[in-house]
PDB file of N, CA and C in Angstrom:
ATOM      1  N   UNK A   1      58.099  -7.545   1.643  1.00  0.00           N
ATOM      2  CA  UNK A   1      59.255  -8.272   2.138  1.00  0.00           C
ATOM      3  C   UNK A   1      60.185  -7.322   2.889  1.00  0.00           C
ATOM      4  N   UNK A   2      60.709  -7.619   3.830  1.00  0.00           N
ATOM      5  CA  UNK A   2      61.591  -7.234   4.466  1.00  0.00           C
ATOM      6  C   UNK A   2      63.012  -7.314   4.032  1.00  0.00           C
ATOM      7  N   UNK A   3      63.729  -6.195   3.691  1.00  0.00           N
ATOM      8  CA  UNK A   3      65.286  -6.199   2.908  1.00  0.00           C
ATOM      9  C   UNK A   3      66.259  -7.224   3.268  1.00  0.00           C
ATOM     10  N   UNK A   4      66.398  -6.951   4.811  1.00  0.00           N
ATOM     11  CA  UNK A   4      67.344  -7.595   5.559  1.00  0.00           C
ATOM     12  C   UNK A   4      67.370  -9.081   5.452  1.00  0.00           C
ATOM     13  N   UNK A   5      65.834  -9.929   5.274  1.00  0.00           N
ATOM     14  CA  UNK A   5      65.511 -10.848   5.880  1.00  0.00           C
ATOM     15  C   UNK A   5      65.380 -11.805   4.786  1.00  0.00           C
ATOM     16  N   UNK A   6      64.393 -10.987   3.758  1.00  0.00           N
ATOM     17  CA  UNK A   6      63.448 -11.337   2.819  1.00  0.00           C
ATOM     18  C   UNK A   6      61.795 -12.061   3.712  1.00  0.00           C
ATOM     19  N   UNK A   7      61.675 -11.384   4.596  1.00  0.00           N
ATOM     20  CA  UNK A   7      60.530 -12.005   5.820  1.00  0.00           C
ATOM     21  C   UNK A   7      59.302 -11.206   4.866  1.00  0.00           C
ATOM     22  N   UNK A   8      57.933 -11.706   4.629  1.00  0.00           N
ATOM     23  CA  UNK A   8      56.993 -11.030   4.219  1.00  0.00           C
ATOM     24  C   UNK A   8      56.501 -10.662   5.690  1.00  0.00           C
ATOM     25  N   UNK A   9      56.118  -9.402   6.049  1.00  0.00           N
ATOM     26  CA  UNK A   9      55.857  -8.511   7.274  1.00  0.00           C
ATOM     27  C   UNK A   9      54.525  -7.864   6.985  1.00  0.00           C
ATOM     28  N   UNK A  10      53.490  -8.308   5.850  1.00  0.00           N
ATOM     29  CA  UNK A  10      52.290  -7.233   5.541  1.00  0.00           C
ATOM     30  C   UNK A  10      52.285  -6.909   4.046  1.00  0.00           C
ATOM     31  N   UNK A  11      51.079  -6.464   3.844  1.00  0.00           N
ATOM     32  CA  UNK A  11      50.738  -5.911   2.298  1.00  0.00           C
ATOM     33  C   UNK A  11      50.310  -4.198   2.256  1.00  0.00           C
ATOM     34  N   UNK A  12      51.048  -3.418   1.478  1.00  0.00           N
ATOM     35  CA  UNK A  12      50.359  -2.273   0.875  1.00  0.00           C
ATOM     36  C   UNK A  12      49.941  -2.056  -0.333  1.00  0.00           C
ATOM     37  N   UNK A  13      49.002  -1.351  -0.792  1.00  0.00           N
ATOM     38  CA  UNK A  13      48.442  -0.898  -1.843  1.00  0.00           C
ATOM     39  C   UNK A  13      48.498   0.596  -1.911  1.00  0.00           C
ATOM     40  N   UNK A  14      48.619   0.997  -3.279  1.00  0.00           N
ATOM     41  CA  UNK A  14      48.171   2.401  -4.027  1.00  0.00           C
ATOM     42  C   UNK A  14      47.001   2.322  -5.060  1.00  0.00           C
ATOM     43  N   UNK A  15      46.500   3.255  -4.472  1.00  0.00           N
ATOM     44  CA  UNK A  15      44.979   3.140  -5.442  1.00  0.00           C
ATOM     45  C   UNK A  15      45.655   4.363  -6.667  1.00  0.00           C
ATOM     46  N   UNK A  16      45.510   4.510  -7.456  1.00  0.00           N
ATOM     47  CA  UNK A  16      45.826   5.824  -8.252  1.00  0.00           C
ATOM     48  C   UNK A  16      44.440   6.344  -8.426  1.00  0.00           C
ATOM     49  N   UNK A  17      44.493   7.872  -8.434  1.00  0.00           N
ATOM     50  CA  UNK A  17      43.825   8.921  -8.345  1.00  0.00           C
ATOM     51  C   UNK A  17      42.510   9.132  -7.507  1.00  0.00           C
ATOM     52  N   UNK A  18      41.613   9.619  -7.726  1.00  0.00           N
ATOM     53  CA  UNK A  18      40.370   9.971  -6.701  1.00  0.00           C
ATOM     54  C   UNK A  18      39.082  10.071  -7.070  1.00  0.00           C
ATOM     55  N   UNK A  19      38.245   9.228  -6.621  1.00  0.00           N
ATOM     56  CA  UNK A  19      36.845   9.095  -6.969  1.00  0.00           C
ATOM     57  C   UNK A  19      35.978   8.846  -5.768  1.00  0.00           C
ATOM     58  N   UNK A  20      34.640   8.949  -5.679  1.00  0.00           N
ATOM     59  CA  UNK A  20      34.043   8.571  -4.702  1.00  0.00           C
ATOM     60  C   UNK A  20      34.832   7.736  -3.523  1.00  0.00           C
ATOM     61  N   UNK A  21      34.862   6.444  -4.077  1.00  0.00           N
ATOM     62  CA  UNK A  21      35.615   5.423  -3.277  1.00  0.00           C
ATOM     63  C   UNK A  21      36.808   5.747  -2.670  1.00  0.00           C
ATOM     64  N   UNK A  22      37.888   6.536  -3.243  1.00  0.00           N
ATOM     65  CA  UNK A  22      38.792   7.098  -2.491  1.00  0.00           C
ATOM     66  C   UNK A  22      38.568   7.760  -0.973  1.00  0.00           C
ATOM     67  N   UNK A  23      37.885   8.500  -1.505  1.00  0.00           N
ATOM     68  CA  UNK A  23      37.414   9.687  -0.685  1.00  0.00           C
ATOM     69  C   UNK A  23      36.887   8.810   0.685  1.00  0.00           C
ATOM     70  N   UNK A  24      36.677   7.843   0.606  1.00  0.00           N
ATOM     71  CA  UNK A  24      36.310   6.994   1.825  1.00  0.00           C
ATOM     72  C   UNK A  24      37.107   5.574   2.263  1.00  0.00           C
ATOM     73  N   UNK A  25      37.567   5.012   1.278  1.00  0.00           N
ATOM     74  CA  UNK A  25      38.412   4.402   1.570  1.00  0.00           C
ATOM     75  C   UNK A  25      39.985   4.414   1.463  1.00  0.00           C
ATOM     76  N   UNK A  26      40.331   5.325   0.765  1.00  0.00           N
ATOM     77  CA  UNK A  26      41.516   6.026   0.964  1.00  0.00           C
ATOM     78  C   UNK A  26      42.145   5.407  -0.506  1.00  0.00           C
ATOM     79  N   UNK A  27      43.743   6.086  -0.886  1.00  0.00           N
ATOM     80  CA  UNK A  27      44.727   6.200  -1.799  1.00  0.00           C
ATOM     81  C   UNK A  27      45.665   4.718  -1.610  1.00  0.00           C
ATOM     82  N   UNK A  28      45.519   4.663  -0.257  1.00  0.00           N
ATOM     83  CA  UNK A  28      46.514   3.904   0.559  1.00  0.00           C
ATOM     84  C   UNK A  28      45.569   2.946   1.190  1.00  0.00           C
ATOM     85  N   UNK A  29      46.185   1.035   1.091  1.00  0.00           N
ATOM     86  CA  UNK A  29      45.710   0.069   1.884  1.00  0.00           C
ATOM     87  C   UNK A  29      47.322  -0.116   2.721  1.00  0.00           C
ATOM     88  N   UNK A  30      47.202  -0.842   3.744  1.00  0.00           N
ATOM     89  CA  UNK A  30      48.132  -1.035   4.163  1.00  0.00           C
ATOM     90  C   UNK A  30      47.613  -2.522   5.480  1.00  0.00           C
ATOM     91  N   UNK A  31      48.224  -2.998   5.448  1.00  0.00           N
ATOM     92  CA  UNK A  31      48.155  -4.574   6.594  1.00  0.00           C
ATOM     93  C   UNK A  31      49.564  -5.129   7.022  1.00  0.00           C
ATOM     94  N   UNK A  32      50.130  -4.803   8.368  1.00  0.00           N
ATOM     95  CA  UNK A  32      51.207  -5.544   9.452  1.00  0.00           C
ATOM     96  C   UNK A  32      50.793  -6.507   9.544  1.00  0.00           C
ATOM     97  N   UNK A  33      51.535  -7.988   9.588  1.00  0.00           N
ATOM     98  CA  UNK A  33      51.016  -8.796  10.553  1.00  0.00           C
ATOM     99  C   UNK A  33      51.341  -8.975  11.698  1.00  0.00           C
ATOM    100  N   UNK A  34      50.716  -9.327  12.804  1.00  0.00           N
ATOM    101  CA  UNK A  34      50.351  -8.622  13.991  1.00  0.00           C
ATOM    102  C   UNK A  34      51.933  -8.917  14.613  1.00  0.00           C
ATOM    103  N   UNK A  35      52.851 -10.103  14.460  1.00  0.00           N
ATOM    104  CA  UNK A  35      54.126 -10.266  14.784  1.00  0.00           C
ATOM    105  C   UNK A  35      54.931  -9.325  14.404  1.00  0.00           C
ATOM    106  N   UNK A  36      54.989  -8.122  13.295  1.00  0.00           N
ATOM    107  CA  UNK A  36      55.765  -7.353  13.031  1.00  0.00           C
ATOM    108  C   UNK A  36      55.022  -5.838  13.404  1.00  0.00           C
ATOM    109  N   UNK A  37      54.165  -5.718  14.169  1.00  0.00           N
ATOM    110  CA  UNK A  37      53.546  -4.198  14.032  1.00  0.00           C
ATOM    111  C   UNK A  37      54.339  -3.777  15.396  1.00  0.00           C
ATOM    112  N   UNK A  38      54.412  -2.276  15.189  1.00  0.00           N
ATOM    113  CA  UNK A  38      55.070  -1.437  16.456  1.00  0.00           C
ATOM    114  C   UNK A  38      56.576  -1.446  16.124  1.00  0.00           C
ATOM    115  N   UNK A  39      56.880  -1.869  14.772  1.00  0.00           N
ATOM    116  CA  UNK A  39      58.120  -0.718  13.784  1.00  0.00           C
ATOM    117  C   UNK A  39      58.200   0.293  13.008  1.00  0.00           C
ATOM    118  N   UNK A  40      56.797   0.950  12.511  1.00  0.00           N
ATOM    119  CA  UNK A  40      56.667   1.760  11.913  1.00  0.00           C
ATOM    120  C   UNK A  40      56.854   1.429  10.535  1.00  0.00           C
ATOM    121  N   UNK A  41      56.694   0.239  10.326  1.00  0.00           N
ATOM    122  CA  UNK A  41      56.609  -0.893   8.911  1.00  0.00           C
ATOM    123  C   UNK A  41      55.774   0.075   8.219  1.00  0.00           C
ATOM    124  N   UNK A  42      54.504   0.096   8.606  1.00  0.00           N
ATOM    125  CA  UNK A  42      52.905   0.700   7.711  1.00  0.00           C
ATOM    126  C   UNK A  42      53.385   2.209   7.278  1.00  0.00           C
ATOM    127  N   UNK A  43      53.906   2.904   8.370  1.00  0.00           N
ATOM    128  CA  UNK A  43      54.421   4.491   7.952  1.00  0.00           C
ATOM    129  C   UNK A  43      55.398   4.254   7.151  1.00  0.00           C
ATOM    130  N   UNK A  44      56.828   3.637   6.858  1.00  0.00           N
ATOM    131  CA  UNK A  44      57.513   3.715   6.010  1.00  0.00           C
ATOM    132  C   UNK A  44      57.013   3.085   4.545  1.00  0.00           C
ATOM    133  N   UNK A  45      55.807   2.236   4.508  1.00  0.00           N
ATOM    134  CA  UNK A  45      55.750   1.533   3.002  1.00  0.00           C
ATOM    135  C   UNK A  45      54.857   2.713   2.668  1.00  0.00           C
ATOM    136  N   UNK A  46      54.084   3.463   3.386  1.00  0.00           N
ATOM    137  CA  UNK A  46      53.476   4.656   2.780  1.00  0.00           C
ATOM    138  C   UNK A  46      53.729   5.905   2.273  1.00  0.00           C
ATOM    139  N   UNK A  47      55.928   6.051   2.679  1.00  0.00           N
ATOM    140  CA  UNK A  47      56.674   6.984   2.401  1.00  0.00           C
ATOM    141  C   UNK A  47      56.733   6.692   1.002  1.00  0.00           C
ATOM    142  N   UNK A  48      57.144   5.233   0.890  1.00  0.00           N
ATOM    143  CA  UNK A  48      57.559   4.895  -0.170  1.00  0.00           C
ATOM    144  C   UNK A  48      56.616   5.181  -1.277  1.00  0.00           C
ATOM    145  N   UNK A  49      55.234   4.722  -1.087  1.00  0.00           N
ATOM    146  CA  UNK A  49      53.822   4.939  -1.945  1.00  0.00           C
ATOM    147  C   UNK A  49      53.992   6.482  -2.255  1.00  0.00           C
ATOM    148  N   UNK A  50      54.579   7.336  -1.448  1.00  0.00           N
ATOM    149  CA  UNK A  50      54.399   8.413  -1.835  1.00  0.00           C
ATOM    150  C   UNK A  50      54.986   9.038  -3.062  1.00  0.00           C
ATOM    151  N   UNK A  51      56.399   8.147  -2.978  1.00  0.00           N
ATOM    152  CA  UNK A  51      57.063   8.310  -4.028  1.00  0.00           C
ATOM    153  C   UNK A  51      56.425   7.214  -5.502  1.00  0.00           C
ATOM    154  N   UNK A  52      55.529   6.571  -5.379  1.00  0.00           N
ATOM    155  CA  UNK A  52      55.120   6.107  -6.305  1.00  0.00           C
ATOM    156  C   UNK A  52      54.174   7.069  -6.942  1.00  0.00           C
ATOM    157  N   UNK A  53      52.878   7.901  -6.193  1.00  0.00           N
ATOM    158  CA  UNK A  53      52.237   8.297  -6.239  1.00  0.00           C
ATOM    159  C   UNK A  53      52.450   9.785  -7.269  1.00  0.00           C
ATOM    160  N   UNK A  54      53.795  10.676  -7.041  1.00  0.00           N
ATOM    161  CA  UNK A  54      54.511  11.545  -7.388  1.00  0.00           C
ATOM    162  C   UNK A  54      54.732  10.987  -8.801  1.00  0.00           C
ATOM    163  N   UNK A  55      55.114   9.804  -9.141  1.00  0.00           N
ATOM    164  CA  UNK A  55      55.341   9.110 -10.484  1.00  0.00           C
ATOM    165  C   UNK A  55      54.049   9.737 -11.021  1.00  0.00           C
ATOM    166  N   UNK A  56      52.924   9.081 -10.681  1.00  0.00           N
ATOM    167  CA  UNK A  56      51.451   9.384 -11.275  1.00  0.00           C
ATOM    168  C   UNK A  56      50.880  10.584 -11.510  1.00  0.00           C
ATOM    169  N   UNK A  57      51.261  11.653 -11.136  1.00  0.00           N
ATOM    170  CA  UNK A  57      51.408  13.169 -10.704  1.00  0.00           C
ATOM    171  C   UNK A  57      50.572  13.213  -9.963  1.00  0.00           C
ATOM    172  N   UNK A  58      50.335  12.733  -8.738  1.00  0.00           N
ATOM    173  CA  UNK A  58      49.488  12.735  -7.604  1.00  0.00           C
ATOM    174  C   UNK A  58      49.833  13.574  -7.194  1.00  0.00           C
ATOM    175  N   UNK A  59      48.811  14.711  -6.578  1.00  0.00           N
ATOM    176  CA  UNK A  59      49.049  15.816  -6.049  1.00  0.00           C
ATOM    177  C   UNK A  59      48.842  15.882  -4.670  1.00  0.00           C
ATOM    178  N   UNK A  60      47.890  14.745  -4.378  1.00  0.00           N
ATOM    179  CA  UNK A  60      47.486  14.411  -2.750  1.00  0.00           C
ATOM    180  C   UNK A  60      47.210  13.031  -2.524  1.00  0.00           C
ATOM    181  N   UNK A  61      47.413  12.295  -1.401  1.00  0.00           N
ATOM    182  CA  UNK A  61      47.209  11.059  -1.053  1.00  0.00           C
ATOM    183  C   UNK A  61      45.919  10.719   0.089  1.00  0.00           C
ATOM    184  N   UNK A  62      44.973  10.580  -0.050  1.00  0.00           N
ATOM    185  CA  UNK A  62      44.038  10.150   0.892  1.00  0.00           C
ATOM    186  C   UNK A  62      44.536   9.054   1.832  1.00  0.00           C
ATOM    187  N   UNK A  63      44.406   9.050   2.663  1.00  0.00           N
ATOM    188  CA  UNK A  63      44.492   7.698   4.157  1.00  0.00           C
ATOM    189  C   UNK A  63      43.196   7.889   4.939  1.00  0.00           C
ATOM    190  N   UNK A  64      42.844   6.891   5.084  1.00  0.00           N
ATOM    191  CA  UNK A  64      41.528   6.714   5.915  1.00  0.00           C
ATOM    192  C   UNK A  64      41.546   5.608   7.153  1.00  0.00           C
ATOM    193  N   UNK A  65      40.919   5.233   7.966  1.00  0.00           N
ATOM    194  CA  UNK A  65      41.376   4.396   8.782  1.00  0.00           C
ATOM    195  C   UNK A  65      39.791   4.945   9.883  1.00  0.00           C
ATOM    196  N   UNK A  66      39.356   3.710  10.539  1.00  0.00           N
ATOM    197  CA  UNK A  66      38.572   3.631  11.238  1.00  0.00           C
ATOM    198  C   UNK A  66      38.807   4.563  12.378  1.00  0.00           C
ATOM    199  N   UNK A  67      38.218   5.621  12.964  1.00  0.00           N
ATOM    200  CA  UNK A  67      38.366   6.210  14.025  1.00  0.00           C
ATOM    201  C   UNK A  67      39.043   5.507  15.504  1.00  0.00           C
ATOM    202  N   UNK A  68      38.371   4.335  15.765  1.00  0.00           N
ATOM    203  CA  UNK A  68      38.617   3.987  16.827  1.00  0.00           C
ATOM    204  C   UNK A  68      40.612   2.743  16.488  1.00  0.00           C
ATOM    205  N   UNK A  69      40.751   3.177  15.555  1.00  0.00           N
ATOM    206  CA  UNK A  69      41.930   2.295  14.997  1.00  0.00           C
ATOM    207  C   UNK A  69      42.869   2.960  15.488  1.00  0.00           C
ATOM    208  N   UNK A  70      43.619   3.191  16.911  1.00  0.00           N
ATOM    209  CA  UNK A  70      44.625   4.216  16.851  1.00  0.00           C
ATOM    210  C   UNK A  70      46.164   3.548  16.499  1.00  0.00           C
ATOM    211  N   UNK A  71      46.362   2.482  16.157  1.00  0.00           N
ATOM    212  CA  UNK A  71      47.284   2.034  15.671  1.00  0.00           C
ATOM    213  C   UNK A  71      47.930   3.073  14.220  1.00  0.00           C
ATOM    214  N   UNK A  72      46.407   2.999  13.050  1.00  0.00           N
ATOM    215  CA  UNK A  72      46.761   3.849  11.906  1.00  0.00           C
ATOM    216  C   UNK A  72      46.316   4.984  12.137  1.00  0.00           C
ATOM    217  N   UNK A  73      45.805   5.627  13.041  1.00  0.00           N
ATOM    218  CA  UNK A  73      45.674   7.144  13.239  1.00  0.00           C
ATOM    219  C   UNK A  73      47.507   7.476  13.434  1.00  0.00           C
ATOM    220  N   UNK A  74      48.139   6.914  14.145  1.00  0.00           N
ATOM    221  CA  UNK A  74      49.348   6.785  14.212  1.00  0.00           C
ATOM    222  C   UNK A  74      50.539   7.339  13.334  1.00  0.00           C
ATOM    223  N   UNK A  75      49.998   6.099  12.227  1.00  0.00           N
ATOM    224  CA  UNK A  75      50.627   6.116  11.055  1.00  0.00           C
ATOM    225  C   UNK A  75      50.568   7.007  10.300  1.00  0.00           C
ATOM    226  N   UNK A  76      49.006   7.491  10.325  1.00  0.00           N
ATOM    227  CA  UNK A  76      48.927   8.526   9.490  1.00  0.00           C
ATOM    228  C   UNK A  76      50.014   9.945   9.746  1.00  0.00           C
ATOM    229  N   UNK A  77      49.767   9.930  11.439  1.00  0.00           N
ATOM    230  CA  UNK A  77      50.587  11.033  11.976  1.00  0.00           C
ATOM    231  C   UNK A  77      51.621  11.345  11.594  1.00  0.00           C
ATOM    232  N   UNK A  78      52.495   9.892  11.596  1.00  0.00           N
ATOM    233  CA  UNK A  78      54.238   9.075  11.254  1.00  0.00           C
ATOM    234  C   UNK A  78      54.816  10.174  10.294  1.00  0.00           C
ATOM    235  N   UNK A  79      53.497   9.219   9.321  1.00  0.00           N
ATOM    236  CA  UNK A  79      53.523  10.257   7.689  1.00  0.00           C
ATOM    237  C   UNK A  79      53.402  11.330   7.171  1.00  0.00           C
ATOM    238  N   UNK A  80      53.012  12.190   8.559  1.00  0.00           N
ATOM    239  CA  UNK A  80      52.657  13.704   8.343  1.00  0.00           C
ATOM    240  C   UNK A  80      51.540  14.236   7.613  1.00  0.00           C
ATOM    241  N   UNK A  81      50.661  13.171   7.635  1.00  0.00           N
ATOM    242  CA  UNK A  81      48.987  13.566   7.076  1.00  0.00           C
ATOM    243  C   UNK A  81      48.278  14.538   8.177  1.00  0.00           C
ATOM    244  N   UNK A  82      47.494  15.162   7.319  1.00  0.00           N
ATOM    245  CA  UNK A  82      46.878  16.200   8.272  1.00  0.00           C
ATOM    246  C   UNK A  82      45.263  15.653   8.318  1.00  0.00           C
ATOM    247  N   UNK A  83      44.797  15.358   9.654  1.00  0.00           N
ATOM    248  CA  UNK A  83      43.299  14.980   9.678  1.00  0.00           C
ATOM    249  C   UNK A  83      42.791  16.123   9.069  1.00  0.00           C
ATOM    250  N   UNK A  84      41.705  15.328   8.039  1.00  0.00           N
ATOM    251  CA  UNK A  84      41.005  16.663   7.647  1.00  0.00           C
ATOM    252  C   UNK A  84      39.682  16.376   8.357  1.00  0.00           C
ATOM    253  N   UNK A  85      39.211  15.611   8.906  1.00  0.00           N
ATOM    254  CA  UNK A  85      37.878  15.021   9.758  1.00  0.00           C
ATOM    255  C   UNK A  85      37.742  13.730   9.714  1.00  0.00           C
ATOM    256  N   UNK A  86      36.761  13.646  10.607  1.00  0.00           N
ATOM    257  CA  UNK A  86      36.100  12.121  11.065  1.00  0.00           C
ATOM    258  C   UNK A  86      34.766  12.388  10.109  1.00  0.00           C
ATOM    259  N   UNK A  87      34.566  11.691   9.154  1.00  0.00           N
ATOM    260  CA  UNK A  87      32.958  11.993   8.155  1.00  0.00           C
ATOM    261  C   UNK A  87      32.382  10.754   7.872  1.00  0.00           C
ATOM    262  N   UNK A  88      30.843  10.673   7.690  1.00  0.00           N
ATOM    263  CA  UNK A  88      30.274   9.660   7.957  1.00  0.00           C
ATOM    264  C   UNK A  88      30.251   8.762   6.348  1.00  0.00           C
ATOM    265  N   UNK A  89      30.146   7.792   6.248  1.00  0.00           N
ATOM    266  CA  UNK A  89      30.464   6.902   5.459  1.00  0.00           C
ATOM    267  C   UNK A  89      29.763   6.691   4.554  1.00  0.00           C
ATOM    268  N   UNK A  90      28.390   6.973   3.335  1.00  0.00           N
ATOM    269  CA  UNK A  90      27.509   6.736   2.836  1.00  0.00           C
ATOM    270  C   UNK A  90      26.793   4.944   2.827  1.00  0.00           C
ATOM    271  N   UNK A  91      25.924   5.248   2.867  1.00  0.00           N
ATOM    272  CA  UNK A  91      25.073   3.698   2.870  1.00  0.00           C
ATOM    273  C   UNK A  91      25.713   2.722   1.910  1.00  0.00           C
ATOM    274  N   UNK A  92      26.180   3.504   0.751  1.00  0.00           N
ATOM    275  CA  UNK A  92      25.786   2.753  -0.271  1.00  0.00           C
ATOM    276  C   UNK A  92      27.899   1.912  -0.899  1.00  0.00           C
ATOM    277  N   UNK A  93      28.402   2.999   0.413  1.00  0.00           N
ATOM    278  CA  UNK A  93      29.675   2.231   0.283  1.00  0.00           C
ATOM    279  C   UNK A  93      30.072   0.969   0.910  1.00  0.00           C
ATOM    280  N   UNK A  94      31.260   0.192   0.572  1.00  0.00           N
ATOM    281  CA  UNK A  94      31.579  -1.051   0.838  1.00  0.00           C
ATOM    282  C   UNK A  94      31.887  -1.258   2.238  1.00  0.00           C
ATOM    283  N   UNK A  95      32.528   0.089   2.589  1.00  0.00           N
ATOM    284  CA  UNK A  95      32.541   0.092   4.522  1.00  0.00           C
ATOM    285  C   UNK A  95      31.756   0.601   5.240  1.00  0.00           C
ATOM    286  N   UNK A  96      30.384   0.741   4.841  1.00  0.00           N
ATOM    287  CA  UNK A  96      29.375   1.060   5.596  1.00  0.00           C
ATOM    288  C   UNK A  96      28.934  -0.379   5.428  1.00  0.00           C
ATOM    289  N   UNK A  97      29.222  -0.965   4.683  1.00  0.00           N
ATOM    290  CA  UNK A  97      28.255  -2.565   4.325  1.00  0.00           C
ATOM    291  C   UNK A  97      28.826  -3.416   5.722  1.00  0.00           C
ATOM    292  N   UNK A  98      30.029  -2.914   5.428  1.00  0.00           N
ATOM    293  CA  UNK A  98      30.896  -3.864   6.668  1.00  0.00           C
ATOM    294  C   UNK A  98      30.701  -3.292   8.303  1.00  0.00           C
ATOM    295  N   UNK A  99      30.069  -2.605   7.992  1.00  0.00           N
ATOM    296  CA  UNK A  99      30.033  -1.995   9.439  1.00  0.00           C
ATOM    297  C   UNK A  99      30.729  -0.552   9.974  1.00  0.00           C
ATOM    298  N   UNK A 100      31.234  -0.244   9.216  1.00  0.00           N
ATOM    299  CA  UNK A 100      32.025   1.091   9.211  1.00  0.00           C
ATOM    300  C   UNK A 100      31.177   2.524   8.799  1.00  0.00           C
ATOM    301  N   UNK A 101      30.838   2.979  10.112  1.00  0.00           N
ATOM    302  CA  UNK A 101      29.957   3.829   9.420  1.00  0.00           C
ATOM    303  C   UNK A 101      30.078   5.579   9.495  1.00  0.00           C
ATOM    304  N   UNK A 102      31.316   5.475  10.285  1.00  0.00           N
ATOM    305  CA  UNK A 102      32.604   6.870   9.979  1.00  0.00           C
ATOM    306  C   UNK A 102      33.945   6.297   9.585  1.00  0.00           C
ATOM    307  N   UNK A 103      34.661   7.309   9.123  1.00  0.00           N
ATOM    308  CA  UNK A 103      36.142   6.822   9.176  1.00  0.00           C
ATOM    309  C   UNK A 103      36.729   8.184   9.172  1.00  0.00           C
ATOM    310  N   UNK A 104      38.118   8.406   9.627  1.00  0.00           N
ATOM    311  CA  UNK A 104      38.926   9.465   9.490  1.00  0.00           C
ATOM    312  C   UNK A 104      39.541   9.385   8.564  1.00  0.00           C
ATOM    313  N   UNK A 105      39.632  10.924   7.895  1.00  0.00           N
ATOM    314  CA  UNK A 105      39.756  10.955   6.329  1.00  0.00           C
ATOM    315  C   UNK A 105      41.415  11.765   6.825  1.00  0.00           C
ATOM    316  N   UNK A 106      42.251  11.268   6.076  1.00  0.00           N
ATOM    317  CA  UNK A 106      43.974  12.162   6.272  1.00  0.00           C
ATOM    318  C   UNK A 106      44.232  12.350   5.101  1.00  0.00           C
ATOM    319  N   UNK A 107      44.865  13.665   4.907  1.00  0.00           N
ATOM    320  CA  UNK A 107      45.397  14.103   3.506  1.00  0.00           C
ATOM    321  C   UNK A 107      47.144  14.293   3.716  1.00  0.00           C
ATOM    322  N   UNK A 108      47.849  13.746   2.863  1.00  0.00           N
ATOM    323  CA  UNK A 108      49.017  14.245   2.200  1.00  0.00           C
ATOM    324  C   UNK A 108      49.409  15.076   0.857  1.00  0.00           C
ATOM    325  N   UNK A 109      49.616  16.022   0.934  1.00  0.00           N
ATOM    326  CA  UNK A 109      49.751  16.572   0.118  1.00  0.00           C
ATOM    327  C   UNK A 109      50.975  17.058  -0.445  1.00  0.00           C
ATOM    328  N   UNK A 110      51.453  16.186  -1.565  1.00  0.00           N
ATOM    329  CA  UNK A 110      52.710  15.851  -2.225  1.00  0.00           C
ATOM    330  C   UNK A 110      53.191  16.881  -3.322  1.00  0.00           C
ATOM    331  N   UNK A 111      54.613  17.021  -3.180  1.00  0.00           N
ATOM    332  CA  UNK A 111      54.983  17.968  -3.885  1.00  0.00           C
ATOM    333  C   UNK A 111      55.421  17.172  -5.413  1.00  0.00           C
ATOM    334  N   UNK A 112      54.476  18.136  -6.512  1.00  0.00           N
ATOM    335  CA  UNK A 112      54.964  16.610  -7.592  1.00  0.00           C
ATOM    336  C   UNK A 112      56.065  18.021  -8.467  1.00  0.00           C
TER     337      UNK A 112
END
């Protein structure tokens, strides 16, 4: 929701901690809808995650995002994630099923 408005503008998620699945689909979900994107909505709810994440004693935050997605390559930037590479996706994960068969992997690395 949006403060000002109470407008729902998109959904984020926090995954807590790191396992296979992280590692490819990331710490962080995040979805604009397409009427509110190009405010930097997705980078600020992921500031915020960060501070959730710090609760958990998360020491780092994975973001992932389809290579050719430069909308959240973006975001990631926003947020000050550092690409750690573009790496290929294993067969046997849920976004290789879907068709995703790299993704760019971004790390934050949080001071807990």
């Amino acid at each position: 929701m949006r403060s000002i408005d109470d407008i729902e503008i998109g959904q984020c998620d926090l995954r807590i901690g790191h396992n296979d699945n992280t590692k490819y689909g990331g710490n962080i979900g995040y979805e604009i809808y397409k009427s509110f994107r190009g405010n930097h909505y997705a980078g600020k709810a992921c500031k915020l995650l960060f501070l959730l994440a710090k609760k958990h004693k998360m020491e780092e935050i994975i973001i992932t995002c389809s290579p050719e997605n430069i909308a959240s390559r973006k975001t990631c930037e926003y947020c000050g994630a550092e690409l750690v590479g573009i790496i290929d996706v294993p067969q046997w994960h849920e976004l290789y099923k879907s068709g995703r068969k790299k993704t760019c992997q971004y790390i934050i690395r949080l001071d807990i």
